[in-house]
N, C-alpha and C. Protein backbone atom coordinates (compact mmCIF):
# COMPACT_ATOMS: atom_id res chain seq x y z
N UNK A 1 0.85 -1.17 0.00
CA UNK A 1 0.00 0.00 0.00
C UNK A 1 0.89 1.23 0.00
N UNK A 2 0.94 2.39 -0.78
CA UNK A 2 1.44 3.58 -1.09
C UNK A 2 0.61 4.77 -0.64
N UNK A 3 1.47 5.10 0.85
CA UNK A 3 0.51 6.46 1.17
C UNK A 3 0.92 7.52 0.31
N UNK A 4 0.39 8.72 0.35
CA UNK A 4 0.79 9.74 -0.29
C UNK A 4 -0.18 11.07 0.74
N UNK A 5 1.18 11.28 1.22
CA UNK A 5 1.00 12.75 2.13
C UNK A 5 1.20 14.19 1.33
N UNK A 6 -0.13 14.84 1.98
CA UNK A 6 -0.82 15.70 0.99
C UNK A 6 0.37 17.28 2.12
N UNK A 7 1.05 18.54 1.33
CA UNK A 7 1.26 19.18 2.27
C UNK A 7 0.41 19.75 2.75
N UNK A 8 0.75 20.61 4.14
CA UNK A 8 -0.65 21.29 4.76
C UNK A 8 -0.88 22.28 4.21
N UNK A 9 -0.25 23.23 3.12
CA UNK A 9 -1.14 24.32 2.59
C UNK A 9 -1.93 23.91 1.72
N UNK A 10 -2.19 22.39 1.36
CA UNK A 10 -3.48 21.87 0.69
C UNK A 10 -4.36 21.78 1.05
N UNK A 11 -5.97 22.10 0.76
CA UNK A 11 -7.00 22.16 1.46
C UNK A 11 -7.09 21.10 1.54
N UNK A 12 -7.84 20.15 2.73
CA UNK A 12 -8.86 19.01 2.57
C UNK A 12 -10.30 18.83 1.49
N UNK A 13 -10.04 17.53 1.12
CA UNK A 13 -11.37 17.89 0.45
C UNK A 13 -12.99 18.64 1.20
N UNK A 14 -13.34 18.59 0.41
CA UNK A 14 -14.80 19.33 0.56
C UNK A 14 -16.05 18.39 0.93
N UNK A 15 -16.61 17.92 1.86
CA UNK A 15 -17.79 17.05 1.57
C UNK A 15 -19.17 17.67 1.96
N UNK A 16 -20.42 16.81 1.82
CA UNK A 16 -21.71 16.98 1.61
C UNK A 16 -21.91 15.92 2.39
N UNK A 17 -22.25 15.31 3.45
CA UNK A 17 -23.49 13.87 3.66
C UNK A 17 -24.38 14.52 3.07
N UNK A 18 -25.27 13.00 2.73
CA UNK A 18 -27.15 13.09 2.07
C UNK A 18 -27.16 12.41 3.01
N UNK A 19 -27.89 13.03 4.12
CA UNK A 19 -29.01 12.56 4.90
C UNK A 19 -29.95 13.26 5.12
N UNK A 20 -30.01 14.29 4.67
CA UNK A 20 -31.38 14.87 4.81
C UNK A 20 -32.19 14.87 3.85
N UNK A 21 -33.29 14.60 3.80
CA UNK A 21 -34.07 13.63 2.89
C UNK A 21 -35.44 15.05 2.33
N UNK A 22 -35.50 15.03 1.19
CA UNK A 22 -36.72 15.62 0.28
C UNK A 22 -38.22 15.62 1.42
N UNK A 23 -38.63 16.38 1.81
CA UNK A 23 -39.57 15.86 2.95
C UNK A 23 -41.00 15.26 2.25
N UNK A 24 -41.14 15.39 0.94
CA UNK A 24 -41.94 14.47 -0.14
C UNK A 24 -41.27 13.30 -0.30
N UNK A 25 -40.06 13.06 -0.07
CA UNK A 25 -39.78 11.49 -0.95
C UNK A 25 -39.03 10.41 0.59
N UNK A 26 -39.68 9.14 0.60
CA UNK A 26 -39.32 8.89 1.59
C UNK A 26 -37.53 7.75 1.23
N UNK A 27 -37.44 7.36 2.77
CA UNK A 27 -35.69 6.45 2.09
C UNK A 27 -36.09 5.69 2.03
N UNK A 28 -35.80 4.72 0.82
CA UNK A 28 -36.03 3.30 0.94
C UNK A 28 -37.27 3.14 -0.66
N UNK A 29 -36.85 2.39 -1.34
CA UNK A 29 -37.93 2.01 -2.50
C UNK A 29 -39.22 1.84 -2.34
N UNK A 30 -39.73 1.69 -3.26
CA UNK A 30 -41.46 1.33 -3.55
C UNK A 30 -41.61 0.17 -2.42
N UNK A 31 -40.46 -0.61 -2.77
CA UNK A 31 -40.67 -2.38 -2.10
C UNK A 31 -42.01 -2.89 -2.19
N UNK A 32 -42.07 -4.40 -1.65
CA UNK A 32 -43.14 -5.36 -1.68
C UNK A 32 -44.52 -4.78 -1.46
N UNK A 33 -44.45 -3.47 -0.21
CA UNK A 33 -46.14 -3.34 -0.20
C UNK A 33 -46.67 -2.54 -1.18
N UNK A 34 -46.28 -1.87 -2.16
CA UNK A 34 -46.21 -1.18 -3.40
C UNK A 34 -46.40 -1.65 -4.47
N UNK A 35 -46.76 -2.90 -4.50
CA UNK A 35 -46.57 -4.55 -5.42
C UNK A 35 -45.49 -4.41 -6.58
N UNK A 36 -44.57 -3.90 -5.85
CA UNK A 36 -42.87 -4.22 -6.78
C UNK A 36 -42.05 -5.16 -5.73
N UNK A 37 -41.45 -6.29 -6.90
CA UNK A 37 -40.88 -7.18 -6.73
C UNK A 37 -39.75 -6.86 -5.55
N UNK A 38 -39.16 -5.74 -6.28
CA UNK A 38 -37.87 -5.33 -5.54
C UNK A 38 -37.91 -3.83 -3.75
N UNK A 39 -36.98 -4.30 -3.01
CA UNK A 39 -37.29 -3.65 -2.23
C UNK A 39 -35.47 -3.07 -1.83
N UNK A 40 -35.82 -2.18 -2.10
CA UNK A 40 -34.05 -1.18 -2.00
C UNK A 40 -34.21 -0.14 -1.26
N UNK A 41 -33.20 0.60 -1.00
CA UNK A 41 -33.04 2.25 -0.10
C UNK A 41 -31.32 2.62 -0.34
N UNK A 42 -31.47 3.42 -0.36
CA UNK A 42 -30.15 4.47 0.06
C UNK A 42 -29.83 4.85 1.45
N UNK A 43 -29.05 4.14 2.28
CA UNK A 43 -28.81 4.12 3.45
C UNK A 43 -28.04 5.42 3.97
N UNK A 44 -26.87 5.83 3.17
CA UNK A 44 -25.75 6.67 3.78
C UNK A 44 -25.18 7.25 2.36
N UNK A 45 -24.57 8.26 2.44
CA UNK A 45 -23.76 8.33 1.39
C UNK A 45 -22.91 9.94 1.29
N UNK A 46 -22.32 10.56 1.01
CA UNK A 46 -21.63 11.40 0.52
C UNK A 46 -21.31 12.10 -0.65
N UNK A 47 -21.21 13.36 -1.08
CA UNK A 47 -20.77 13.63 -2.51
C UNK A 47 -19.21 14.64 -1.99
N UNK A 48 -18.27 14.36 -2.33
CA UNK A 48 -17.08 15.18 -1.76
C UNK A 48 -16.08 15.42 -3.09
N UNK A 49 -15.56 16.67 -2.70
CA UNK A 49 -14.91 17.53 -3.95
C UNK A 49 -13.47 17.69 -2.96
N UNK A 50 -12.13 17.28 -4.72
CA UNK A 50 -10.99 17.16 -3.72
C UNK A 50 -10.52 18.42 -4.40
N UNK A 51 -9.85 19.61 -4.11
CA UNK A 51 -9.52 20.84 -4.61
C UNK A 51 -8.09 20.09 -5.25
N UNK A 52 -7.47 19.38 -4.50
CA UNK A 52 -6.03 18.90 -5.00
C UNK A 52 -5.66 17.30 -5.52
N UNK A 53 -7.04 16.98 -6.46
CA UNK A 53 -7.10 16.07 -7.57
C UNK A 53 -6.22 16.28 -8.79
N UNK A 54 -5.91 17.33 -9.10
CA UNK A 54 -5.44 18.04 -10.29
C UNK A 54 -4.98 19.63 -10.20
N UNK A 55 -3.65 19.97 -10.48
CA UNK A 55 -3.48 20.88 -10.54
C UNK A 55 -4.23 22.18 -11.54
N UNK A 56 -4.73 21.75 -12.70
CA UNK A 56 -6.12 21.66 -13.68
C UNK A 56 -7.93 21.94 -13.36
N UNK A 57 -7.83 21.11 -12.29
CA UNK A 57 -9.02 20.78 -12.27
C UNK A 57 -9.65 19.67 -11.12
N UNK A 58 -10.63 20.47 -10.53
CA UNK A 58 -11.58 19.81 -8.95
C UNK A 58 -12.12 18.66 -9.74
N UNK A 59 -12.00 17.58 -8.87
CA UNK A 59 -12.34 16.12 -8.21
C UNK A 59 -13.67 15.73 -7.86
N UNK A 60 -14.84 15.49 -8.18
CA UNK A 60 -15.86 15.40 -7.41
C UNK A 60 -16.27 14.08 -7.64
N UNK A 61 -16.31 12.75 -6.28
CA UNK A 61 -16.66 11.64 -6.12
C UNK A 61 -17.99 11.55 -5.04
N UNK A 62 -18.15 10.27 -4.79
CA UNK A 62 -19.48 9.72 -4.36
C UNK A 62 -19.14 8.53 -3.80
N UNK A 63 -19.59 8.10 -2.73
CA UNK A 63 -19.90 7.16 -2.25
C UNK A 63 -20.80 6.76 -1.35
N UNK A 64 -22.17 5.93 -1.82
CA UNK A 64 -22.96 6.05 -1.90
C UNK A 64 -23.25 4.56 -0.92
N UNK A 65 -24.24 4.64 -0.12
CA UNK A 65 -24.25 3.04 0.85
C UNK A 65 -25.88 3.26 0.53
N UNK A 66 -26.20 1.26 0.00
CA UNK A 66 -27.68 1.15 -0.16
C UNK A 66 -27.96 -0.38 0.41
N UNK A 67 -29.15 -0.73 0.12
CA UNK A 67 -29.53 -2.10 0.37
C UNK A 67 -30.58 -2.52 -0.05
N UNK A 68 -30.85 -3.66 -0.23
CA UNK A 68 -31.78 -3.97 -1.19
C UNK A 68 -31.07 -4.50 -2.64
N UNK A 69 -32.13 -4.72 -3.57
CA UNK A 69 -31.90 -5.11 -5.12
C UNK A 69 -31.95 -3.96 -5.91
N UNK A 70 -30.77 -2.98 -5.58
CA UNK A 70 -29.92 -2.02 -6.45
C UNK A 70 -29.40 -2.73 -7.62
N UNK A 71 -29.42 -2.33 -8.38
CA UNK A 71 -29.05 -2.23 -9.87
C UNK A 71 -28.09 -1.47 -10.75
N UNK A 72 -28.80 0.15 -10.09
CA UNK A 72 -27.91 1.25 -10.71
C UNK A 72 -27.83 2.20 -9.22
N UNK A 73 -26.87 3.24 -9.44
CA UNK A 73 -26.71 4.45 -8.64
C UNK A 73 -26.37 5.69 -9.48
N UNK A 74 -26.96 6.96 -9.76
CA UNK A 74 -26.35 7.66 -10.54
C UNK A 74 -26.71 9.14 -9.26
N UNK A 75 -25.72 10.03 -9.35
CA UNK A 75 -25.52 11.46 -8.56
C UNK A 75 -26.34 12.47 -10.03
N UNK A 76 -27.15 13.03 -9.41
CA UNK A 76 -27.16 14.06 -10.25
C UNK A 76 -27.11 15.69 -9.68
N UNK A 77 -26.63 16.27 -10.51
CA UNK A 77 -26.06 17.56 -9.86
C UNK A 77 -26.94 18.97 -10.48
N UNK A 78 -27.89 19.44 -9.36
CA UNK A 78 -28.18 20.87 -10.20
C UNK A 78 -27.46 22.37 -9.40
N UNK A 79 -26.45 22.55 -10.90
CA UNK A 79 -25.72 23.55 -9.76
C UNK A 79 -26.49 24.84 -10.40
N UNK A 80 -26.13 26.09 -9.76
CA UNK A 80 -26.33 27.33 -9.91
C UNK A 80 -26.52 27.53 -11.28
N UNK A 81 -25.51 27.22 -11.97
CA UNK A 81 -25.51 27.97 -13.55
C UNK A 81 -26.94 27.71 -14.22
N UNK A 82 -27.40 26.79 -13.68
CA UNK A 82 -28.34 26.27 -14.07
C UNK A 82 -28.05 24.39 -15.19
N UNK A 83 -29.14 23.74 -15.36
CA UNK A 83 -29.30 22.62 -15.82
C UNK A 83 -28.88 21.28 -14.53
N UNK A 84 -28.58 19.83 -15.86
CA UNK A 84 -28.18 19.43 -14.64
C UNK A 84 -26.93 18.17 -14.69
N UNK A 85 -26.13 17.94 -14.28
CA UNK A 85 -25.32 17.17 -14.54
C UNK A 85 -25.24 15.69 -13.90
N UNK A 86 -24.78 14.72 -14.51
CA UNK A 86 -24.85 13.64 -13.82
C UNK A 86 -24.21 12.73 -14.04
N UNK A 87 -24.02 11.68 -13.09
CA UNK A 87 -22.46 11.15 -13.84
C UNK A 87 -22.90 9.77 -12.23
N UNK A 88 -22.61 8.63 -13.22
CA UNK A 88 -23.02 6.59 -12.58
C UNK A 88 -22.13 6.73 -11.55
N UNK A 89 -22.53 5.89 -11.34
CA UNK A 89 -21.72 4.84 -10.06
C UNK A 89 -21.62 3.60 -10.29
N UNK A 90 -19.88 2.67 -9.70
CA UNK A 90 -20.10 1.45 -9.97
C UNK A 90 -20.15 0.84 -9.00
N UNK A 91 -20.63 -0.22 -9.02
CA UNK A 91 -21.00 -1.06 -7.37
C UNK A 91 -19.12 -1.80 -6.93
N UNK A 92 -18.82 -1.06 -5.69
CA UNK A 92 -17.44 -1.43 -5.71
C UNK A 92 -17.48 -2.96 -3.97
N UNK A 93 -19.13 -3.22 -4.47
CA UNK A 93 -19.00 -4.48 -2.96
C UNK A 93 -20.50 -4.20 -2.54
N UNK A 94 -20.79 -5.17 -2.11
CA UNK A 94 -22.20 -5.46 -1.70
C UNK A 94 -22.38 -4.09 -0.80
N UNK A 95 -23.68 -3.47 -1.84
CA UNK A 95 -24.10 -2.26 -1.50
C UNK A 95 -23.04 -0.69 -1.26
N UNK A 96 -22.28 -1.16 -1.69
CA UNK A 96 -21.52 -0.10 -2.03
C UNK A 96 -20.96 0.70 -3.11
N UNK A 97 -21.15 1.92 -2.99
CA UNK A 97 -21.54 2.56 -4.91
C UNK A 97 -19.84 3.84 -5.11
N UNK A 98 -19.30 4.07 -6.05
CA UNK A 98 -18.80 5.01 -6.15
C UNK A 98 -18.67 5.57 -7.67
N UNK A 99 -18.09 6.96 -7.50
CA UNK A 99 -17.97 7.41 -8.91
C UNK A 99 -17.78 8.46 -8.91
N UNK A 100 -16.88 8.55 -10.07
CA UNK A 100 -16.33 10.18 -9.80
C UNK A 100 -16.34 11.00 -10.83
N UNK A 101 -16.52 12.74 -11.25
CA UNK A 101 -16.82 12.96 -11.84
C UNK A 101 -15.52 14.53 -12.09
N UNK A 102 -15.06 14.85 -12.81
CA UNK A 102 -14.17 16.11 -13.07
C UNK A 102 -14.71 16.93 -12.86
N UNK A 103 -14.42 18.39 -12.28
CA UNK A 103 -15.46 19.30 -12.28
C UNK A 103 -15.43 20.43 -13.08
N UNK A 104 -14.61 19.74 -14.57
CA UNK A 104 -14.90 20.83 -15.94
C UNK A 104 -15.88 20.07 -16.72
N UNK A 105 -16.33 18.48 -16.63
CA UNK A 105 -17.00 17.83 -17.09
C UNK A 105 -18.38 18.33 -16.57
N UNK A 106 -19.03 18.95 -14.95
CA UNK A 106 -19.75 18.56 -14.72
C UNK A 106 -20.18 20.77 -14.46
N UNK A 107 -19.21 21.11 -15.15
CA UNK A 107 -19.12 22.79 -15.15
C UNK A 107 -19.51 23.46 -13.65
N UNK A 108 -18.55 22.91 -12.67
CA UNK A 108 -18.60 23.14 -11.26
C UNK A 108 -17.49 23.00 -10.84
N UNK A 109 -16.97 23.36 -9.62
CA UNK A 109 -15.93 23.29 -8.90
C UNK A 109 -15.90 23.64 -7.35
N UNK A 110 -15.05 22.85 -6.72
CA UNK A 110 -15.83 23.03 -5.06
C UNK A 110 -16.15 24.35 -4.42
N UNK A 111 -15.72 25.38 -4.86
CA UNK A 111 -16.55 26.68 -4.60
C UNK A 111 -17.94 26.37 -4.71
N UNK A 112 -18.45 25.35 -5.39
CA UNK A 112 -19.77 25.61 -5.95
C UNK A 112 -20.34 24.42 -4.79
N UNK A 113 -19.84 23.33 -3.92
CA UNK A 113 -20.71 22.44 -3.15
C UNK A 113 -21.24 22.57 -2.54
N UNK A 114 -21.17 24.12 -1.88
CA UNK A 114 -21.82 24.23 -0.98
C UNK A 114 -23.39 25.18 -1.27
N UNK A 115 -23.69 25.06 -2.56
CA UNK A 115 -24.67 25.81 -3.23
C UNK A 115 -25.30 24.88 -4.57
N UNK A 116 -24.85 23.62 -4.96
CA UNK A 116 -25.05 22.59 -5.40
C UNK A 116 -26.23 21.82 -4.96
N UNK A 117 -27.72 21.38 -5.98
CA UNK A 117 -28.22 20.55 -5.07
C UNK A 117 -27.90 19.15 -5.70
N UNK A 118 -28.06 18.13 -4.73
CA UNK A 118 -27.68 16.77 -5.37
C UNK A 118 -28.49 15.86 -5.31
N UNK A 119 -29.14 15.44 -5.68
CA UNK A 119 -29.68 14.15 -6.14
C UNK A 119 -29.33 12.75 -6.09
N UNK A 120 -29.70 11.43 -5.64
CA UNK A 120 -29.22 10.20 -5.55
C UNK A 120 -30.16 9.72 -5.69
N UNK A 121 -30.22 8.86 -6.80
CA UNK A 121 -31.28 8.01 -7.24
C UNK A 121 -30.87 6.22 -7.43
N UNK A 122 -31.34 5.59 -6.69
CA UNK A 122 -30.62 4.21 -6.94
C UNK A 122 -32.68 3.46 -7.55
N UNK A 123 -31.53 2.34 -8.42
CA UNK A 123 -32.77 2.13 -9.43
C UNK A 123 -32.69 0.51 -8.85
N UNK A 124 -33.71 -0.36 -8.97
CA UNK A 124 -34.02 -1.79 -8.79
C UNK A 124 -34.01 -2.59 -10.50
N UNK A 125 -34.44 -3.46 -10.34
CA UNK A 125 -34.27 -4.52 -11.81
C UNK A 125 -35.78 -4.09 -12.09
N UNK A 126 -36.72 -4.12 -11.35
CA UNK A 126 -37.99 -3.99 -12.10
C UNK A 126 -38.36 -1.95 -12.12
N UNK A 127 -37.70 -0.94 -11.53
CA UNK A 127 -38.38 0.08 -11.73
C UNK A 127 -38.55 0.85 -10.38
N UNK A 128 -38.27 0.06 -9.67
CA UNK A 128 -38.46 0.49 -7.80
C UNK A 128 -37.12 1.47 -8.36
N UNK A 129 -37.64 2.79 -7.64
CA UNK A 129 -36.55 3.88 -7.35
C UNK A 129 -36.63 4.26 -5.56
N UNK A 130 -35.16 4.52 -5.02
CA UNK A 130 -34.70 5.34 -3.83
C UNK A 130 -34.48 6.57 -4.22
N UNK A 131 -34.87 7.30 -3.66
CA UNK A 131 -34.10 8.80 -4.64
C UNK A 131 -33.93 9.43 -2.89
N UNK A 132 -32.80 10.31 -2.65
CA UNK A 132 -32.29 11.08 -1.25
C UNK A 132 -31.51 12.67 -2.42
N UNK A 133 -32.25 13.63 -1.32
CA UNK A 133 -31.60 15.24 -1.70
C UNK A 133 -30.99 15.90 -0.86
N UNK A 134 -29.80 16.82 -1.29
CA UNK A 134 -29.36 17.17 0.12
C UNK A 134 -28.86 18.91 -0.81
């Protein structure tokens, strides 16, 4: 294993938890009493921006904790400028999601996380959606 020590006039990255939830949308999928097969949620998760990913250009990853018969995970991002950006996740272990996105790809940069809204939508095999906003 290869650490790599960051100096201290580097900022720490930037993070977000999603736990505070859309007060319309609840955690956790349609599931069984909904008469869908599948029953999933979005347990925990994070969206965090590293300022010192690139001398170029901000870092913005995800890692995302669910349960249930997840399928997909995708972040979607509506920042200020307006529209909206969005960018997958791959399942890196039972219920565990990540993915990362550049932040000239996604026309943001961590100045902008803390004025960013985000979106997490995890999808099932038949159509059951989790969706969490923060």
């Amino acid at each position: 294993m290869t650490l790599t020590q960051r100096s201290p006039d580097v900022h720490p990255p930037l993070s977000r938890p999603l736990r505070a939830l859309h007060p319309r949308l609840p955690l956790g999928g349609k599931g069984p009493a909904a008469g869908d097969t599948a029953f999933l949620g979005i347990s925990d998760g994070e969206v965090i921006c590293d300022v010192a990913a690139s001398a170029f250009d901000d870092l913005f990853y995800a890692n995302i904790f669910t349960y249930g018969d997840v399928t997909e995970v995708e972040v979607i991002a509506y920042p200020t400028s307006g529209g909206t950006r969005t960018f997958e996740l791959d399942e890196r272990g039972a219920g565990t999601w990540y993915g990362e996105a550049w932040g000239d790809d996604l026309s943001m940069d961590c100045d902008d996380i803390g004025r960013v809204q985000f979106e997490v939508v995890a999808s099932g095999p038949d159509g059951s959606v989790s969706v969490i906003y923060q």
